[in-house]
C-alpha atoms as a PDB file:
ATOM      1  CA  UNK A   1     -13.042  48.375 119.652  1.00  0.00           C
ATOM      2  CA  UNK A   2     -13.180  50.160 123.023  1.00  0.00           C
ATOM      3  CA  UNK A   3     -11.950  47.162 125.925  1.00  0.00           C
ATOM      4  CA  UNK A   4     -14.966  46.609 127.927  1.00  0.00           C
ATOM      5  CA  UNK A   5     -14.739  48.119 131.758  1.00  0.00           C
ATOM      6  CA  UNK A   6     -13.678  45.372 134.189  1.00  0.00           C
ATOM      7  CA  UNK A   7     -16.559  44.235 136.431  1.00  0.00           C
ATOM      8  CA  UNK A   8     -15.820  44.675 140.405  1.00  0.00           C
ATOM      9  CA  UNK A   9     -14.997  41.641 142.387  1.00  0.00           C
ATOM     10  CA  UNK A  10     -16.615  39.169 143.067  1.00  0.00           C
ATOM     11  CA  UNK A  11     -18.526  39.535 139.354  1.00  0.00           C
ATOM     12  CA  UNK A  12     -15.394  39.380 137.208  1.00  0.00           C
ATOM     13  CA  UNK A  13     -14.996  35.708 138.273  1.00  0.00           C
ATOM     14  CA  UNK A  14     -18.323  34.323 139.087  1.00  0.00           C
ATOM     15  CA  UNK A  15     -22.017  33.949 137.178  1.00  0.00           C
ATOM     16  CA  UNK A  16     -24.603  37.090 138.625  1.00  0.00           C
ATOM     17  CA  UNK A  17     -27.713  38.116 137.733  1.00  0.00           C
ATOM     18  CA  UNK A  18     -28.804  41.779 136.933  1.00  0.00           C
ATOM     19  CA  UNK A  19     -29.775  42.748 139.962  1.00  0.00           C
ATOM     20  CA  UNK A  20     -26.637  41.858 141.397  1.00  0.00           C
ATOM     21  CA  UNK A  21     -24.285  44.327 138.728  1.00  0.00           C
ATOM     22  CA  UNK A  22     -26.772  46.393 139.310  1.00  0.00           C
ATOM     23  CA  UNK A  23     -26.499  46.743 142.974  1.00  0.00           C
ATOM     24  CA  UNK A  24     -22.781  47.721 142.745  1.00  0.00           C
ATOM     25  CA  UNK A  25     -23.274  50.340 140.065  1.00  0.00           C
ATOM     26  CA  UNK A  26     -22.684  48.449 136.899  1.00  0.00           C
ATOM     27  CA  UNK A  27     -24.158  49.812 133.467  1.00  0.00           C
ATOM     28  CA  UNK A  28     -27.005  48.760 131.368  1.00  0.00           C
ATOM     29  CA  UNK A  29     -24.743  48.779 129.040  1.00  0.00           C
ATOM     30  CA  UNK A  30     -21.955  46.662 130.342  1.00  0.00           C
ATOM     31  CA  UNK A  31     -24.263  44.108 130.532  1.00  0.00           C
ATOM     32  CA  UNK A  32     -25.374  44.084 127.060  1.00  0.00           C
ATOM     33  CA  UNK A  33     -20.951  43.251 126.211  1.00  0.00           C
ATOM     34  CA  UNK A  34     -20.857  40.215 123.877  1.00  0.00           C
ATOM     35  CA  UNK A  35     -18.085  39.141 126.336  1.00  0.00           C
ATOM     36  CA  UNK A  36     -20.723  37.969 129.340  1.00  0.00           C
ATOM     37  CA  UNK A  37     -22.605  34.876 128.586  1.00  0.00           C
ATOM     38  CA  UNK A  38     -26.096  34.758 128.635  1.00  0.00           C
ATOM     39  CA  UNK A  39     -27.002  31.187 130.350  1.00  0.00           C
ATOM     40  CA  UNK A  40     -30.474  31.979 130.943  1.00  0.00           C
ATOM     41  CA  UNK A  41     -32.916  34.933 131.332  1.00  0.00           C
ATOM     42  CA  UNK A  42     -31.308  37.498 134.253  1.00  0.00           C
ATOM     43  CA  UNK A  43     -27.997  35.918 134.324  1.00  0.00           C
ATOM     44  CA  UNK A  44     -24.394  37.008 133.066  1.00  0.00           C
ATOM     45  CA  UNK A  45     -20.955  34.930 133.446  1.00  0.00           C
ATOM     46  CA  UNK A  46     -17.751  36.260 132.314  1.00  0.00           C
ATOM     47  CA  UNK A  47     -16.050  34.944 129.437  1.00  0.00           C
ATOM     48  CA  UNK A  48     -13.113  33.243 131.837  1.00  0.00           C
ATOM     49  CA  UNK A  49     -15.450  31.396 134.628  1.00  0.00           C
ATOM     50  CA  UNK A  50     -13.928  28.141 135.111  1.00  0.00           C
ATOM     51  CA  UNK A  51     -15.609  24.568 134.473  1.00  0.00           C
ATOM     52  CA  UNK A  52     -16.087  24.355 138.252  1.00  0.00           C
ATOM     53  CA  UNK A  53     -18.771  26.750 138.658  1.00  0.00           C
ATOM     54  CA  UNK A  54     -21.466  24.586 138.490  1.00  0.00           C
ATOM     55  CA  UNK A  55     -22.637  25.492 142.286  1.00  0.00           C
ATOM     56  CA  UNK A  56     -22.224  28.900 141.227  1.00  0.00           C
ATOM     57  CA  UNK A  57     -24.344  29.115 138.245  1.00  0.00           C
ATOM     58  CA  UNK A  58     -26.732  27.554 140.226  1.00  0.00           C
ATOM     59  CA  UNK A  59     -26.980  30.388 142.880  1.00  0.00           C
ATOM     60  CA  UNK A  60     -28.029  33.373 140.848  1.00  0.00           C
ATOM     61  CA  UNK A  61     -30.594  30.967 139.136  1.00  0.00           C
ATOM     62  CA  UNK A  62     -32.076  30.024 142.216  1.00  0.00           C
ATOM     63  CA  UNK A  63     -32.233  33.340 143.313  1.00  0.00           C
ATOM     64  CA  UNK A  64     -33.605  35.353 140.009  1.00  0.00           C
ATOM     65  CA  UNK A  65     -36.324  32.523 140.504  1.00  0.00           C
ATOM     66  CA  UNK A  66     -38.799  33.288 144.061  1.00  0.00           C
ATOM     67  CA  UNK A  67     -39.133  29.957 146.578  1.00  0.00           C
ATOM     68  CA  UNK A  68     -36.420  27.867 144.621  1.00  0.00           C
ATOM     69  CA  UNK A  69     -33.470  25.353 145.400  1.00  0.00           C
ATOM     70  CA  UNK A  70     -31.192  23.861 143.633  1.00  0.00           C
ATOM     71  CA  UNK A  71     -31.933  20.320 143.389  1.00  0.00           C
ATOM     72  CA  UNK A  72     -32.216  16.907 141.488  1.00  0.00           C
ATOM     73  CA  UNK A  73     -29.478  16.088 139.314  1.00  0.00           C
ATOM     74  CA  UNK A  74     -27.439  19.373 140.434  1.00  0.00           C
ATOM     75  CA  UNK A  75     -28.034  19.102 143.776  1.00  0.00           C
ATOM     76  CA  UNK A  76     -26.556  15.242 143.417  1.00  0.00           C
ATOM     77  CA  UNK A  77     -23.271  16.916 141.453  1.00  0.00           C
ATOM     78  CA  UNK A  78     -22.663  19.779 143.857  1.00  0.00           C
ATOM     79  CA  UNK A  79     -23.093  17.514 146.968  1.00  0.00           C
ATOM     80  CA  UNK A  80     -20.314  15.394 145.226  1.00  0.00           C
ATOM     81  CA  UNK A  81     -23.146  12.121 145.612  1.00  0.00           C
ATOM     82  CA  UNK A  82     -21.214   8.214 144.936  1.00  0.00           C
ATOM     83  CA  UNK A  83     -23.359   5.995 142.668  1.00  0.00           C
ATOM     84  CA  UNK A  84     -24.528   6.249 138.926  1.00  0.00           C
ATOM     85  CA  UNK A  85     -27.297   8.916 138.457  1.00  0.00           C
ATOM     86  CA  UNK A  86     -28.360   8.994 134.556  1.00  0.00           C
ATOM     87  CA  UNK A  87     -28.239  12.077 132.788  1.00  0.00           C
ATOM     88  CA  UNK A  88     -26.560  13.786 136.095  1.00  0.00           C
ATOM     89  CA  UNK A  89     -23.563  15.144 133.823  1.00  0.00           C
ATOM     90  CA  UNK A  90     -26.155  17.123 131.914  1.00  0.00           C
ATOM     91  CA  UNK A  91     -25.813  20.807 130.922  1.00  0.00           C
ATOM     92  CA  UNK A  92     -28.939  22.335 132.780  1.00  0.00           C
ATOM     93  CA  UNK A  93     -29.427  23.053 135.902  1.00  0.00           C
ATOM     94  CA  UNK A  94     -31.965  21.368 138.059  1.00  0.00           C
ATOM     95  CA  UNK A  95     -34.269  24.095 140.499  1.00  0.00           C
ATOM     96  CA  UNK A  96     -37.032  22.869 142.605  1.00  0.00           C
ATOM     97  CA  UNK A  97     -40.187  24.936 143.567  1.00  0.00           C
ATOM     98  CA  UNK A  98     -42.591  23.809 145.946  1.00  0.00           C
ATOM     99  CA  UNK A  99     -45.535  22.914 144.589  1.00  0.00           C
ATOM    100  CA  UNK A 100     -47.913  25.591 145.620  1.00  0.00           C
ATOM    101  CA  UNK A 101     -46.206  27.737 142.929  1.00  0.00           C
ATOM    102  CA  UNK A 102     -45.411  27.292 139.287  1.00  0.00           C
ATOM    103  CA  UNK A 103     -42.758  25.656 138.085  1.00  0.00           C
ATOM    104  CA  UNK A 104     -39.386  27.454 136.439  1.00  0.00           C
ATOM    105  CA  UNK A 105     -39.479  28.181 132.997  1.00  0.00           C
ATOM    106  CA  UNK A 106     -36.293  29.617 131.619  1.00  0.00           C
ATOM    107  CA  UNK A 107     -33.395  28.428 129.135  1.00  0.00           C
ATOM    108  CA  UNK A 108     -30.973  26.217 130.535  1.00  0.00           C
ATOM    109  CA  UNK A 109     -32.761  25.365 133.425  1.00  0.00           C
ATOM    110  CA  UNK A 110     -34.825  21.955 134.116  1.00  0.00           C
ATOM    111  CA  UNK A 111     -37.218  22.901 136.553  1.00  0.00           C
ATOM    112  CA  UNK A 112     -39.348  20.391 139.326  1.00  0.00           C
ATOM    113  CA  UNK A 113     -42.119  21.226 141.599  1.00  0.00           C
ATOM    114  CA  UNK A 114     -42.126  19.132 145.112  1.00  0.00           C
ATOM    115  CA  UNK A 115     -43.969  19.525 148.568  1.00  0.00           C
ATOM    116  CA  UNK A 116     -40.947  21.231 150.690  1.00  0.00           C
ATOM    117  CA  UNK A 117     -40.427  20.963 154.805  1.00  0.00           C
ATOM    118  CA  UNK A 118     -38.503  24.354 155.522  1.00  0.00           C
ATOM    119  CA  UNK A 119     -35.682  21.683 157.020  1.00  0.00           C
ATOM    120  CA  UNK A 120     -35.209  20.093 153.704  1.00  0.00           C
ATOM    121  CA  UNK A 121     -33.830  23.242 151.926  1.00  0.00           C
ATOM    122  CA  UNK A 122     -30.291  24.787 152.894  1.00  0.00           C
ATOM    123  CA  UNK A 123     -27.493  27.311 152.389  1.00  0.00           C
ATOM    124  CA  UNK A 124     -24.312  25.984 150.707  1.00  0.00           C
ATOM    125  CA  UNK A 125     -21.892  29.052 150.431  1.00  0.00           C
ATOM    126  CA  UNK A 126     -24.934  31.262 149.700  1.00  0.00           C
ATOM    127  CA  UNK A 127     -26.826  28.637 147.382  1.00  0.00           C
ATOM    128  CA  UNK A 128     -30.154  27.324 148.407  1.00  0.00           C
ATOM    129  CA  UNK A 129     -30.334  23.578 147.840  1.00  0.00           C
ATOM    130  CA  UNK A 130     -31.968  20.637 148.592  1.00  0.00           C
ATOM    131  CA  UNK A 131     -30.611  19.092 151.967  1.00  0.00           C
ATOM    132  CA  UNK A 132     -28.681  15.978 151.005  1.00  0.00           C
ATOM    133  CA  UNK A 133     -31.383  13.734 152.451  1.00  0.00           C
ATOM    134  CA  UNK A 134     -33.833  15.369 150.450  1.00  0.00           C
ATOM    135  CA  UNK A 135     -31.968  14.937 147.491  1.00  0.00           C
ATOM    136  CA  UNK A 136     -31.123  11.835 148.014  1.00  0.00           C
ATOM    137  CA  UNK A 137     -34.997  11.156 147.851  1.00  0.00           C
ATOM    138  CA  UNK A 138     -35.684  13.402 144.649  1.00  0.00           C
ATOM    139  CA  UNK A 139     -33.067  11.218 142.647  1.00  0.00           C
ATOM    140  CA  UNK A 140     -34.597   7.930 143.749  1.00  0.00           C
ATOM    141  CA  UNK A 141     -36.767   7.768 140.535  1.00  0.00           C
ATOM    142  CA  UNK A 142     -34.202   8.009 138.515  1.00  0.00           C
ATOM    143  CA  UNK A 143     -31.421   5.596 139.913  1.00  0.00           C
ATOM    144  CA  UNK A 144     -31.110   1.654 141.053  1.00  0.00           C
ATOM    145  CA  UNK A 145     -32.141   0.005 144.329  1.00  0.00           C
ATOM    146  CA  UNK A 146     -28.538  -0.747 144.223  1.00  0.00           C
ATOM    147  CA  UNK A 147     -26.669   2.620 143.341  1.00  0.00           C
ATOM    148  CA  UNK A 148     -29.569   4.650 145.673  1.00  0.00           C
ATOM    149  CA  UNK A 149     -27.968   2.140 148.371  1.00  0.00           C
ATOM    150  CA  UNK A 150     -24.069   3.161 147.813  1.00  0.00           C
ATOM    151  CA  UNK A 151     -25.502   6.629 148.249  1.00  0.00           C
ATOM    152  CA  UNK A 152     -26.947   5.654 151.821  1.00  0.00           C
ATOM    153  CA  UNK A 153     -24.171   4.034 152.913  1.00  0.00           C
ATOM    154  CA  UNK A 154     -22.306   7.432 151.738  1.00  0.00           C
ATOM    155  CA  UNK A 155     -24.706   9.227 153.613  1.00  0.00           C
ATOM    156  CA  UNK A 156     -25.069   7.337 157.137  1.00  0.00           C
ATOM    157  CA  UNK A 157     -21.109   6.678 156.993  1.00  0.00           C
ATOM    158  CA  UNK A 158     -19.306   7.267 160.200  1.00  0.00           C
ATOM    159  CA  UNK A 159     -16.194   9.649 159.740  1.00  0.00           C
ATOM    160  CA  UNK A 160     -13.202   8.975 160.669  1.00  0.00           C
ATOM    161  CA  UNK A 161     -11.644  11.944 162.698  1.00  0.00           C
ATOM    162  CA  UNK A 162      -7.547  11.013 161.841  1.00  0.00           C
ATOM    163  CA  UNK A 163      -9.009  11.645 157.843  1.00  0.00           C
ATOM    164  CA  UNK A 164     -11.681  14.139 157.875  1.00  0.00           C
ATOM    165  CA  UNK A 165     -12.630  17.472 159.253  1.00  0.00           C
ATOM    166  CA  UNK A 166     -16.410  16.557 160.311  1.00  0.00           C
ATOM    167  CA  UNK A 167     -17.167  13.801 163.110  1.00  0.00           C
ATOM    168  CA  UNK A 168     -20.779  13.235 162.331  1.00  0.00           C
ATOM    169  CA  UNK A 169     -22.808  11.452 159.035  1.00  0.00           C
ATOM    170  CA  UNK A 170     -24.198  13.692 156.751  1.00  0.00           C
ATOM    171  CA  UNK A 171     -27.483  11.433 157.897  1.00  0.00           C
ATOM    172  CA  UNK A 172     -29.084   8.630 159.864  1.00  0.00           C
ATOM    173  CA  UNK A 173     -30.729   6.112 159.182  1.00  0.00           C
ATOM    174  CA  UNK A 174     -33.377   7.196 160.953  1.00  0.00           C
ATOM    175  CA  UNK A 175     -33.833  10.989 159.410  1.00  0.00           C
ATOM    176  CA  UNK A 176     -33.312   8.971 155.756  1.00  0.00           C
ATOM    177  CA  UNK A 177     -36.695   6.903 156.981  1.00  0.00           C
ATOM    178  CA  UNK A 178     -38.074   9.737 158.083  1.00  0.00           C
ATOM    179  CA  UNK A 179     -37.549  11.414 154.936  1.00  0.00           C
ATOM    180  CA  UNK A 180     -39.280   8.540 153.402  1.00  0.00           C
ATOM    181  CA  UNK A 181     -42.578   8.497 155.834  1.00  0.00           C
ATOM    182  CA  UNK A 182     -42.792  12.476 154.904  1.00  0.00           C
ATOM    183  CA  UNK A 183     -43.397  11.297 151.508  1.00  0.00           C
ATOM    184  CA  UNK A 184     -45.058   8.577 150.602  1.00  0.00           C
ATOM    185  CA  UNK A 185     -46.233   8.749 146.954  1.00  0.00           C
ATOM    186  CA  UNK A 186     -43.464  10.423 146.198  1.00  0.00           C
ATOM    187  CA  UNK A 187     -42.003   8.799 142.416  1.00  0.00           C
ATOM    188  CA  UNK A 188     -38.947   6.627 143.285  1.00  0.00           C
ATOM    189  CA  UNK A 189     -39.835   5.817 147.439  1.00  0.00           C
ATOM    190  CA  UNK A 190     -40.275   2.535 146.889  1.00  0.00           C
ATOM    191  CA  UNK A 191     -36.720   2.019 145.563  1.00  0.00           C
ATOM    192  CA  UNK A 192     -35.768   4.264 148.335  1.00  0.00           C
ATOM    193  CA  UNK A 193     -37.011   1.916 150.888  1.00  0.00           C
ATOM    194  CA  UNK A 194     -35.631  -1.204 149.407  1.00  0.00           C
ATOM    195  CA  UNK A 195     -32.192   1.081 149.521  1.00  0.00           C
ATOM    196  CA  UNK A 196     -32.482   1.967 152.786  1.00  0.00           C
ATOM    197  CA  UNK A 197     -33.411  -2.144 153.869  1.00  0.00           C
ATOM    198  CA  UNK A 198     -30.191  -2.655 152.072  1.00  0.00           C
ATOM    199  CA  UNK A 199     -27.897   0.141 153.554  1.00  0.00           C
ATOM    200  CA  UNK A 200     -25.604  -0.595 156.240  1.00  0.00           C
ATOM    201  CA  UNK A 201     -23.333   1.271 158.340  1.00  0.00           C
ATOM    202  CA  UNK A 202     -19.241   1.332 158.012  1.00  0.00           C
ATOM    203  CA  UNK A 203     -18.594   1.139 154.048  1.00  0.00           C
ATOM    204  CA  UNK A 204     -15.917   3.529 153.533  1.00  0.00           C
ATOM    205  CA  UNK A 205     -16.603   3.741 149.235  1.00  0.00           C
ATOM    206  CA  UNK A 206     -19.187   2.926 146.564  1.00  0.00           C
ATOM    207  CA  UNK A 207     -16.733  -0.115 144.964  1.00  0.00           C
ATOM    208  CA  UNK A 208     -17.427  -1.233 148.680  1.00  0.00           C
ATOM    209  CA  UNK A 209     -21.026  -1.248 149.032  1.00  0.00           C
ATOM    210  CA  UNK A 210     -21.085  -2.989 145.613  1.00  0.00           C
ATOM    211  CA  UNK A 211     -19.229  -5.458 146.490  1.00  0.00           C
ATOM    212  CA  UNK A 212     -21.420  -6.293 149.712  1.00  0.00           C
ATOM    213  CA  UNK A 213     -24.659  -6.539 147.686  1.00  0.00           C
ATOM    214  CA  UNK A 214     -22.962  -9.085 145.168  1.00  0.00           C
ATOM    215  CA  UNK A 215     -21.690 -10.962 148.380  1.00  0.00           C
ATOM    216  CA  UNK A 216     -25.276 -11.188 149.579  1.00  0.00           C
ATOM    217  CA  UNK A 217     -26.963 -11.435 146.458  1.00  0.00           C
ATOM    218  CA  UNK A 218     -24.812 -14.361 145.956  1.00  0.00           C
ATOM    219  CA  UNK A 219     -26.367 -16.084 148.774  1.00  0.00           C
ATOM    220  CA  UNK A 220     -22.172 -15.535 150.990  1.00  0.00           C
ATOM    221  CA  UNK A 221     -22.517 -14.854 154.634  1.00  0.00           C
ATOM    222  CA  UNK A 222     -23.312 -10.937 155.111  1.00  0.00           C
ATOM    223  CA  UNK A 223     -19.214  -9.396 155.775  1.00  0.00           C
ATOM    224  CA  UNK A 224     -18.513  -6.918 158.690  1.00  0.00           C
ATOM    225  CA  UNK A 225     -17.634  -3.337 157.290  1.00  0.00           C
ATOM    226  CA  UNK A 226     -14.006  -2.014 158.090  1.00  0.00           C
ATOM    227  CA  UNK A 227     -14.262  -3.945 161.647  1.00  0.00           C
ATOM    228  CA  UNK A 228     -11.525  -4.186 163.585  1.00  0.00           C
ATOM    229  CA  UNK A 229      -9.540  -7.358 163.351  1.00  0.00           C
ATOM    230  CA  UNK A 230      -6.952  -8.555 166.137  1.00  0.00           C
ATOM    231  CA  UNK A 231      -4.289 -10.072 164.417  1.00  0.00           C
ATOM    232  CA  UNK A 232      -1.067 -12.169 165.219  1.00  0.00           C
ATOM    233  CA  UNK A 233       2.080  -9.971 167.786  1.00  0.00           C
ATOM    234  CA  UNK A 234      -0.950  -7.223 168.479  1.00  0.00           C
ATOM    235  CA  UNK A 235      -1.065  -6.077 164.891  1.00  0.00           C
ATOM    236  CA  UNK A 236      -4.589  -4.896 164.509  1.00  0.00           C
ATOM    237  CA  UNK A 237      -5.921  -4.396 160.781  1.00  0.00           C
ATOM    238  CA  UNK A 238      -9.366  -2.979 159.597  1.00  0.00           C
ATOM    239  CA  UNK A 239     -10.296  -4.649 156.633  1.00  0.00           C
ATOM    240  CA  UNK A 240     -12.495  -3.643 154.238  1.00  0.00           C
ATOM    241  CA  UNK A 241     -14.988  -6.662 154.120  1.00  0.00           C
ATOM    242  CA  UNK A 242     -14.456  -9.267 156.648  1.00  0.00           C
ATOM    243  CA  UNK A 243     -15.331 -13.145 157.915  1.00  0.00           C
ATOM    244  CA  UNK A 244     -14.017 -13.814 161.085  1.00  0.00           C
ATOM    245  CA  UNK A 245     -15.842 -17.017 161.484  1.00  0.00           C
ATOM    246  CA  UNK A 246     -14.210 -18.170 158.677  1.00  0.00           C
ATOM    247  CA  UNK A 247     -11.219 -16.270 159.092  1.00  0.00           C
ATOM    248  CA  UNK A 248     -11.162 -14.522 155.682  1.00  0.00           C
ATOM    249  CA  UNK A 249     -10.695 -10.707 154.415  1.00  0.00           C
ATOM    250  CA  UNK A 250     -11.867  -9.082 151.406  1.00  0.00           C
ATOM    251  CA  UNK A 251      -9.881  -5.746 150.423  1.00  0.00           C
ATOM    252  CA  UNK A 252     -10.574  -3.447 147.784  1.00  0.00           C
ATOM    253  CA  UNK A 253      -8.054  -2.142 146.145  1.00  0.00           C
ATOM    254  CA  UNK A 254      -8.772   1.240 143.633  1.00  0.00           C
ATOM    255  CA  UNK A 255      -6.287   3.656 142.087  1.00  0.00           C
ATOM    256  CA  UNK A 256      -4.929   4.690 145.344  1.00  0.00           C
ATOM    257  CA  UNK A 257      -2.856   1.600 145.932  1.00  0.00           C
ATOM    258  CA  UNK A 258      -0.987   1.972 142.885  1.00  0.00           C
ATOM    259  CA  UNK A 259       1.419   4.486 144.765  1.00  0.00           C
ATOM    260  CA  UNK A 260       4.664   3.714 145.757  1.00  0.00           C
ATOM    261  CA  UNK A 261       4.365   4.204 149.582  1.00  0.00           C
ATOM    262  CA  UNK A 262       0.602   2.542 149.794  1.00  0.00           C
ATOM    263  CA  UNK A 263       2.297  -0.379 148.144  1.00  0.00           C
ATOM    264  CA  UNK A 264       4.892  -1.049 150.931  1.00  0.00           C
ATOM    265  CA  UNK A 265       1.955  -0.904 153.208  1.00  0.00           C
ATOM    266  CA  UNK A 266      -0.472  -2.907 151.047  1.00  0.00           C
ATOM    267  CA  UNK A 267       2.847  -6.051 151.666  1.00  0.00           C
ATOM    268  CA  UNK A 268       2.877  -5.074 155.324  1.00  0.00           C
ATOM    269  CA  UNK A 269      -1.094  -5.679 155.879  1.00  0.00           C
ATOM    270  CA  UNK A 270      -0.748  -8.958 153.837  1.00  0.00           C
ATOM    271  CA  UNK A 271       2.487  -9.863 155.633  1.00  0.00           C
ATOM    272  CA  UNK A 272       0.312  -9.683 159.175  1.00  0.00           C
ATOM    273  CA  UNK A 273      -2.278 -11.439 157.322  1.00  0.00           C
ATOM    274  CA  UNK A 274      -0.267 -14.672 156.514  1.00  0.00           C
ATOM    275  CA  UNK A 275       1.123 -14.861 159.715  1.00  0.00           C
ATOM    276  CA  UNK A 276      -2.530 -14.593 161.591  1.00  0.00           C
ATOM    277  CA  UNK A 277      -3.563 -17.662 159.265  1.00  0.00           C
ATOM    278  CA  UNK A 278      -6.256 -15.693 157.638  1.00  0.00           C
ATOM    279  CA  UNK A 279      -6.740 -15.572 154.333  1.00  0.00           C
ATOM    280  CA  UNK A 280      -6.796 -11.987 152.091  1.00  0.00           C
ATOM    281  CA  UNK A 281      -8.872 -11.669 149.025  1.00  0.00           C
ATOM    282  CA  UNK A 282      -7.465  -8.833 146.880  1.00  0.00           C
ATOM    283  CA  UNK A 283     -10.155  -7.099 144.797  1.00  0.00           C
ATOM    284  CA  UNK A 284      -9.707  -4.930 141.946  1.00  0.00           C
ATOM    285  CA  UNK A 285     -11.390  -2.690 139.537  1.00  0.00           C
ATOM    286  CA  UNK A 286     -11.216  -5.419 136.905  1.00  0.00           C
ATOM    287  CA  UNK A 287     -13.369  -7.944 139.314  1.00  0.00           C
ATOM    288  CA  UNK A 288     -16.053  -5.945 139.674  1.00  0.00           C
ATOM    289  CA  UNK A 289     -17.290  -5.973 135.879  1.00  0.00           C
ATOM    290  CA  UNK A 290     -20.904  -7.996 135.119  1.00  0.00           C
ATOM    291  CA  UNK A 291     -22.069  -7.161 138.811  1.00  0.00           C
ATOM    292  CA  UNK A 292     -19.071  -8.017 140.464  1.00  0.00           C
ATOM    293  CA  UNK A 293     -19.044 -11.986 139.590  1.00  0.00           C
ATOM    294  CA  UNK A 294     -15.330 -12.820 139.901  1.00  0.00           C
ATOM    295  CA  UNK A 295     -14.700 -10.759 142.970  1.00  0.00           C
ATOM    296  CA  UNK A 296     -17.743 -12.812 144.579  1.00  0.00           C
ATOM    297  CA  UNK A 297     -15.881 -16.254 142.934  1.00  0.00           C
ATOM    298  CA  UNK A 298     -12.395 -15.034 145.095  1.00  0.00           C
ATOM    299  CA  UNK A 299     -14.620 -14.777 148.308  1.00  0.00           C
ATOM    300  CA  UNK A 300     -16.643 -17.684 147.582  1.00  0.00           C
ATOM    301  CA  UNK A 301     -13.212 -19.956 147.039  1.00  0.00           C
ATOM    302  CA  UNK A 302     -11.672 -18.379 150.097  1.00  0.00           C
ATOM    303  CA  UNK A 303     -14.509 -19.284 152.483  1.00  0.00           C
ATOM    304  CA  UNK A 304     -15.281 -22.787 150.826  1.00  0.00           C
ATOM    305  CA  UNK A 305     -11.381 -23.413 151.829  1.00  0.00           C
ATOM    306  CA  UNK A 306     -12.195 -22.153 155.295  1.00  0.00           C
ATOM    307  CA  UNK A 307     -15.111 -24.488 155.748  1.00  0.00           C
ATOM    308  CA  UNK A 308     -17.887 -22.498 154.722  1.00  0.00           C
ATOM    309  CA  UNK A 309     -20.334 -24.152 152.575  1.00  0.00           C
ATOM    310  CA  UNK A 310     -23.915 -22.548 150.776  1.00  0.00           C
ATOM    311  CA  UNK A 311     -25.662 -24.679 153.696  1.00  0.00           C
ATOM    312  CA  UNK A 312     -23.992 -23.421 156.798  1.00  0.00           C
ATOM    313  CA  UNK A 313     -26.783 -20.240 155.691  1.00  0.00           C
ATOM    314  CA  UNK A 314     -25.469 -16.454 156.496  1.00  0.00           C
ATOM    315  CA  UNK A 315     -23.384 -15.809 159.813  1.00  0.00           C
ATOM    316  CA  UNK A 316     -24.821 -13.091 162.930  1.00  0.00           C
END
């Protein structure tokens, strides 16, 4: 059998549609090689595309399709959302249309119709999609009060310049409420709104927003988020859930600290700890199985110690 004629950059490594091999003077023919994969109608990948392309895929769908955006469940994957979104690991892709036009109809695809503000659809690397706000609010029928919260807090989160290349949230709380009060009736806004009651600014992870709603839930004082505390010789420490009433720090502790180096600084943070009199609750992935109920027993027996008790009612 004849070897098939390589395809020009960028369509040897990427999904396309038609009209893109087209446009650079590929063959009919070409097109029809057993060696492209046929996702959905207008679209070819080549055999050796990778198992990242998700975003991708998603752009020549999205563009073979008039007034569309990625969106939903894909828009939640490519945006790289925290929190528990069922059925997000699906193989379709998700595209929205707005609603004054039919809704897509083609193999592999899950299509949505939605009223659309022209600021609630952008470019991502030549992909339209759903702003993160936005989809934050399309996924809100689908998903918990709780895990639509870890995504606000994911969202409204502060950078921190010495770790990250941006310096400003991906939103506010105030566009996320706006979001809401563009939409009321919108499937899943009521959860939404309870989310955003819940969401509060400085969580640094999801295991960390968790952890504060079992705190509160469990009727604890509400904990300050990665606040600055001044400890003992100047040492100054920025713990992940705090009490400084009570004198008492909560610190999550995931995969990360498992490393040789983070280690000898996990010992230095508890050293300054001890010698500051406060006490440090050590949390792990283990403690935060059936809602987090023995990571909330740690805190509770730390602050009882301190003087805490369920009738003092939740610090300022």
């Amino acid at each position: 059998m004849r070897p098939a004629i390589p395809l020009p950059e960028p369509l040897d490594t990427a999904p396309f549609t038609i009209g893109d091999a087209l446009g650079v003077g590929v063959s009919y023919g070409r097109l029809r090689n057993t060696q492209l994969a046929r996702p959905s109608r207008g679209i070819r990948i080549p055999e050796h595309d990778g198992e990242d392309g998700l975003a991708l895929l998603a752009a020549p769908l999205s563009r073979v399709t008039e007034f569309s955006a990625a969106a939903h469940a894909t828009a939640f994957r490519i945006w790289e959302f925290p929190g528990f979104l069922p059925g997000a690991d699906g193989p379709n892709i998700h595209i929205s249309r707005p609603d004054t036009v039919a809704v897509t109809r083609r193999r592999g695809v899950v299509g949505h119709r939605a009223q659309f503000f022209e600021d609630e659809v952008c470019r991502l690397n030549g992909l339209r999609i759903t702003t993160r706000a936005r989809t934050w609010l399309d996924v809100s029928r689908k998903m918990s009060v709780d895990e639509l919260t870890v995504v606000a807090d994911h969202l409204i989160r502060i950078p921190r310049p010495q770790f990250e290349v941006r310096s400003e949230p991906y939103a506010t709380l105030a566009e996320l409420a706006q979001m809401l009060d563009r939409h009321k009736g919108t499937p899943g806004i009521r959860k939404a709104r309870l989310a955003l009651e819940q969401a509060r600014l400085g969580s640094d992870s999801a295991p960390e927003t968790r952890l504060r709603l079992a705190i509160v839930r469990a009727g604890l004082p509400e904990p300050v988020l990665n606040g600055r505390v001044d400890l003992a010789d100047g040492a100054g420490r920025e713990p992940d859930l705090s009490f400084p009433e009570y004198r008492v720090a909560a610190e999550y502790e995931g995969e990360g600290h498992s490393d040789p180096d983070q280690i000898i600084r996990d010992i230095s943070r508890e050293e300054d700890f001890i010698r500051a009199d406060w006490i440090q609750v050590r949390i792990s992935k283990r403690h935060m199985v059936n809602d987090a109920k023995t990571a909330v027993a740690k805190i509770r027996a730390a602050l009882l110690s301190r003087g805490w008790s369920p009738r003092s009612g939740p610090t300022e």
